[in-house]
C-alpha atoms as a PDB file:
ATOM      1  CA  UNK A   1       6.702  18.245  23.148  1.00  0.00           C
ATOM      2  CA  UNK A   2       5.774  19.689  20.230  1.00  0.00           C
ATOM      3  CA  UNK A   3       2.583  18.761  18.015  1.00  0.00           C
ATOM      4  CA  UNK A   4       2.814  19.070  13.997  1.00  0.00           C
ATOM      5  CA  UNK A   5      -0.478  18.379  12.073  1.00  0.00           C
ATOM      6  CA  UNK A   6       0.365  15.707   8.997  1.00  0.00           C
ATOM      7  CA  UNK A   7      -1.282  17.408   5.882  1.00  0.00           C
ATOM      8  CA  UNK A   8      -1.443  14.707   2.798  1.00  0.00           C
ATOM      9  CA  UNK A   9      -1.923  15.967  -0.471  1.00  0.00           C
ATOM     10  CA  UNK A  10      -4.524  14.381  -3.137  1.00  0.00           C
ATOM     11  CA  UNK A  11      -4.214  11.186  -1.805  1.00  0.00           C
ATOM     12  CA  UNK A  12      -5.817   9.789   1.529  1.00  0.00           C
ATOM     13  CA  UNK A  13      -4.123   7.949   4.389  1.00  0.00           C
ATOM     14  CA  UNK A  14      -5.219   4.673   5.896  1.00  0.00           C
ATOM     15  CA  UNK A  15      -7.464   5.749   8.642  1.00  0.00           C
ATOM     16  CA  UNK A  16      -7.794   2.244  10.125  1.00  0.00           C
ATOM     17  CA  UNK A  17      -8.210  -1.630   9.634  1.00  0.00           C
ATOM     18  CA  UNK A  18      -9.513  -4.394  10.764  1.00  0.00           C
ATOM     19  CA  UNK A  19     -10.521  -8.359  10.134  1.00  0.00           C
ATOM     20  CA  UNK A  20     -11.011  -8.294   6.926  1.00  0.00           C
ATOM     21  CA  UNK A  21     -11.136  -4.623   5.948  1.00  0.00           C
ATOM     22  CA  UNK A  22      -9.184  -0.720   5.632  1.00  0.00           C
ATOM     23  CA  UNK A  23     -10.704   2.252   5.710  1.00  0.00           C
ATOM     24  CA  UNK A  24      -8.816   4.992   3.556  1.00  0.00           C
ATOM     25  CA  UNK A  25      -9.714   8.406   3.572  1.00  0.00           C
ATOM     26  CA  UNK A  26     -13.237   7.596   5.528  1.00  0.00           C
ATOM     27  CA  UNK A  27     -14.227   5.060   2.640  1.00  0.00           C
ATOM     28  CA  UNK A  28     -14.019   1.326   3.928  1.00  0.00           C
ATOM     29  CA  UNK A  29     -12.899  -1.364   1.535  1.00  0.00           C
ATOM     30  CA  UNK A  30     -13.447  -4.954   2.193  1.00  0.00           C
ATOM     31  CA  UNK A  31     -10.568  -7.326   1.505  1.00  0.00           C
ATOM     32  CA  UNK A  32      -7.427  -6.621  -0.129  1.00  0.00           C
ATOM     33  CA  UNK A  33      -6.356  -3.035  -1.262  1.00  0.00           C
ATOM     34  CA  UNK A  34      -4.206  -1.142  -3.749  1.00  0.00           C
ATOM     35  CA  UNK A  35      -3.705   2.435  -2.519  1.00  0.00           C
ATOM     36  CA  UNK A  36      -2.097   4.843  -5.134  1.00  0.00           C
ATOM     37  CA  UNK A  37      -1.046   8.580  -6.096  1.00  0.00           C
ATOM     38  CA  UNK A  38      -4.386   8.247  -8.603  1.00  0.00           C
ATOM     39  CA  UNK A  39      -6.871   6.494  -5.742  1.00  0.00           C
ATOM     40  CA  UNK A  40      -7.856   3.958  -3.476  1.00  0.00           C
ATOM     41  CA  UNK A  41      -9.235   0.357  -5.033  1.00  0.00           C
ATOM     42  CA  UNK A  42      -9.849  -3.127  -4.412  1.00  0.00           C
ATOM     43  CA  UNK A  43      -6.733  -5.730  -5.311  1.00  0.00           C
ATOM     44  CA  UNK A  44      -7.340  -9.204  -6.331  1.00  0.00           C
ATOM     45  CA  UNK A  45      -4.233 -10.326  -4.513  1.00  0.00           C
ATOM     46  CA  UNK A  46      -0.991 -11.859  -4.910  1.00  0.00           C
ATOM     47  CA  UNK A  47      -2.190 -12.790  -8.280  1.00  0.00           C
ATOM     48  CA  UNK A  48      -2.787  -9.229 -10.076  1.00  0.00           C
ATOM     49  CA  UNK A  49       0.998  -8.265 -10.588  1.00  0.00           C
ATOM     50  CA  UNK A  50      -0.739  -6.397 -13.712  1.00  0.00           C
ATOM     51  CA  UNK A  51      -2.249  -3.785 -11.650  1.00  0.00           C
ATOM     52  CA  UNK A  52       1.428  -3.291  -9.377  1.00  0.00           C
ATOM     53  CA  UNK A  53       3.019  -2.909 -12.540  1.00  0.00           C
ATOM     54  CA  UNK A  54       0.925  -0.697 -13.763  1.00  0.00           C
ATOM     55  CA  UNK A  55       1.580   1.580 -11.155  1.00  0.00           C
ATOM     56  CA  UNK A  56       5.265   2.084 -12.018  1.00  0.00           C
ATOM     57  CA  UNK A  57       4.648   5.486 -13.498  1.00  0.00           C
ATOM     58  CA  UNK A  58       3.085   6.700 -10.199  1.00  0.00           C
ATOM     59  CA  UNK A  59       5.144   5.288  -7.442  1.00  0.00           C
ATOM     60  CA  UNK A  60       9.048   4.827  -6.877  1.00  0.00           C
ATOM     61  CA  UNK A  61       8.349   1.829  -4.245  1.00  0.00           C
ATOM     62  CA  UNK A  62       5.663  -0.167  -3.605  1.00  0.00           C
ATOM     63  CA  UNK A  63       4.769  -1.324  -0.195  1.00  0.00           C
ATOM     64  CA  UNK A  64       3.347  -4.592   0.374  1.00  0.00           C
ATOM     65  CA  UNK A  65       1.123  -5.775   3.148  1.00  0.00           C
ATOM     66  CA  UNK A  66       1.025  -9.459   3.291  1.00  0.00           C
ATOM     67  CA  UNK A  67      -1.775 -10.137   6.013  1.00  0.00           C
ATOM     68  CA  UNK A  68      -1.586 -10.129   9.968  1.00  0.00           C
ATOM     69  CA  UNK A  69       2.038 -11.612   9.854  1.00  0.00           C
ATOM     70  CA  UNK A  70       4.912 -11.046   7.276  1.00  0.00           C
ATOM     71  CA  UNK A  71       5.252 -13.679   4.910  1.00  0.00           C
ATOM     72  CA  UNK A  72       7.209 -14.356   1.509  1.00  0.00           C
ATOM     73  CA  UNK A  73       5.394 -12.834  -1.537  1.00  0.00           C
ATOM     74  CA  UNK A  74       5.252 -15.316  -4.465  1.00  0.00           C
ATOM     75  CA  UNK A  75       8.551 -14.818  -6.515  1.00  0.00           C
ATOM     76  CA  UNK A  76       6.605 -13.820 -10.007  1.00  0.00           C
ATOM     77  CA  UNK A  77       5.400 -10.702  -8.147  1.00  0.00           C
ATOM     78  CA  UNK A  78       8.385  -9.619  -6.761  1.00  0.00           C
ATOM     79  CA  UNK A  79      10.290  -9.922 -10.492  1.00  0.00           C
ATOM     80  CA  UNK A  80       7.421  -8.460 -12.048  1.00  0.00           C
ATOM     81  CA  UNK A  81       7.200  -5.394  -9.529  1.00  0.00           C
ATOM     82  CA  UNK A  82      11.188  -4.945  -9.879  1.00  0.00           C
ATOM     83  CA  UNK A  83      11.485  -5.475 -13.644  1.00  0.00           C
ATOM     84  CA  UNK A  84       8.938  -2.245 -13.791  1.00  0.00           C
ATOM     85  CA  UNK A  85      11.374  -0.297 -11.987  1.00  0.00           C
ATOM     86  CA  UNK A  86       9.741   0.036  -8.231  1.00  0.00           C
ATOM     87  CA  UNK A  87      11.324  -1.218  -5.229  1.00  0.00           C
ATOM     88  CA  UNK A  88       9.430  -3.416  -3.402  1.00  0.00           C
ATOM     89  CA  UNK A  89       9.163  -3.539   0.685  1.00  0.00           C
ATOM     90  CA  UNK A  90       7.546  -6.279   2.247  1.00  0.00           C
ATOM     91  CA  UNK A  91       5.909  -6.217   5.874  1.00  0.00           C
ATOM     92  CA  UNK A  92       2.988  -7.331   7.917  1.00  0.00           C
ATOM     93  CA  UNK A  93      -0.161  -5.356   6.628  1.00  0.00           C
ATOM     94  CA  UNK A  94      -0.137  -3.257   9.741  1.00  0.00           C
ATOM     95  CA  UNK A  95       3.011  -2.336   9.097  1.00  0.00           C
ATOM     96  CA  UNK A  96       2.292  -1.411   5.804  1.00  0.00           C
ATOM     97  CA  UNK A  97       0.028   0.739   7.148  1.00  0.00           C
ATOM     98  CA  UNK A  98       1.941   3.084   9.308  1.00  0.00           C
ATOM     99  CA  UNK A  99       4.999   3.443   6.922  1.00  0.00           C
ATOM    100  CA  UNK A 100       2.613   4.353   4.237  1.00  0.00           C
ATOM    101  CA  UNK A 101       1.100   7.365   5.888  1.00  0.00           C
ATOM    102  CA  UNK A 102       4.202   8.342   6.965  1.00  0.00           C
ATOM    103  CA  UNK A 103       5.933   8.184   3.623  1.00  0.00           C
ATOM    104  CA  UNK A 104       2.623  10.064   2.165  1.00  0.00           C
ATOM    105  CA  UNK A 105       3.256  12.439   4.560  1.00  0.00           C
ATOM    106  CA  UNK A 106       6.302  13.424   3.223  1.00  0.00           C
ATOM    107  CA  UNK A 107       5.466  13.691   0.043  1.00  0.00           C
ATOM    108  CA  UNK A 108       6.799  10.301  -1.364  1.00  0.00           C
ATOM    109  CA  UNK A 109       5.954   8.376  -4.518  1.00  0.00           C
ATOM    110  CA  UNK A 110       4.784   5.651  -2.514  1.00  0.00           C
ATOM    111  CA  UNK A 111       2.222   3.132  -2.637  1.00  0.00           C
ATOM    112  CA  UNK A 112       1.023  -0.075  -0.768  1.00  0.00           C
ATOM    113  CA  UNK A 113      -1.197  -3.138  -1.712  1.00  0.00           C
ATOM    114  CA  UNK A 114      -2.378  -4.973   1.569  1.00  0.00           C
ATOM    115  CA  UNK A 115      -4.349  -8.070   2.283  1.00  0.00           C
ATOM    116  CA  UNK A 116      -6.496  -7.628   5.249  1.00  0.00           C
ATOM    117  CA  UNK A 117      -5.334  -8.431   8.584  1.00  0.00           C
END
């Protein structure tokens, strides 16, 4: 088998999570969190579509970690994310997780807003 090491660019990959937390790029943010191309920051939730849409000049698709199980994401937020242009994937936020670092790794537009687990 052959071993590659994953080099990220500028931004940092989720190093780990747990009840009520994620630790990106050895920083450790409590609650939910909006990773992008610019940084790493707290999200106030389903709520703050303003700050997904906002990211529509950074990322292609947003990734969206709804908690310990998948769930439906209130309709406003998925027309708001789509109407800027970004695809939106839903998945558990563990989930989210993994396909984030893996899209980062390739060098995607990506990014992923996650409530904790």
């Amino acid at each position: 088998m052959r071993m590659n090491e994953v080099q990220f660019d500028d931004s940092a990959p989720v190093d780990g999570y747990g009840p009520g937390f994620f630790r990106v790029g050895s920083e450790v943010f409590n609650g939910a969190v909006l990773l992008l191309p610019s940084g790493a920051k707290g999200w106030a939730g389903f709520e703050d579509t303003g700050a997904l849409v906002a990211a529509a000049s950074e990322v292609d698709v947003l990734l969206l970690g709804t908690g310990a199980e998948i769930a439906h994401p209130p309709v406003a937020l998925r027309q708001a994310v789509e109407a800027a242009g970004m695809g939106l994937e839903v998945m558990a936020s563990p989930a989210a997780c993994r396909t984030y670092n893996v899209l980062l790794a390739e060098g995607r537009r990506v990014g992923v807003a996650m409530l904790p687990v």
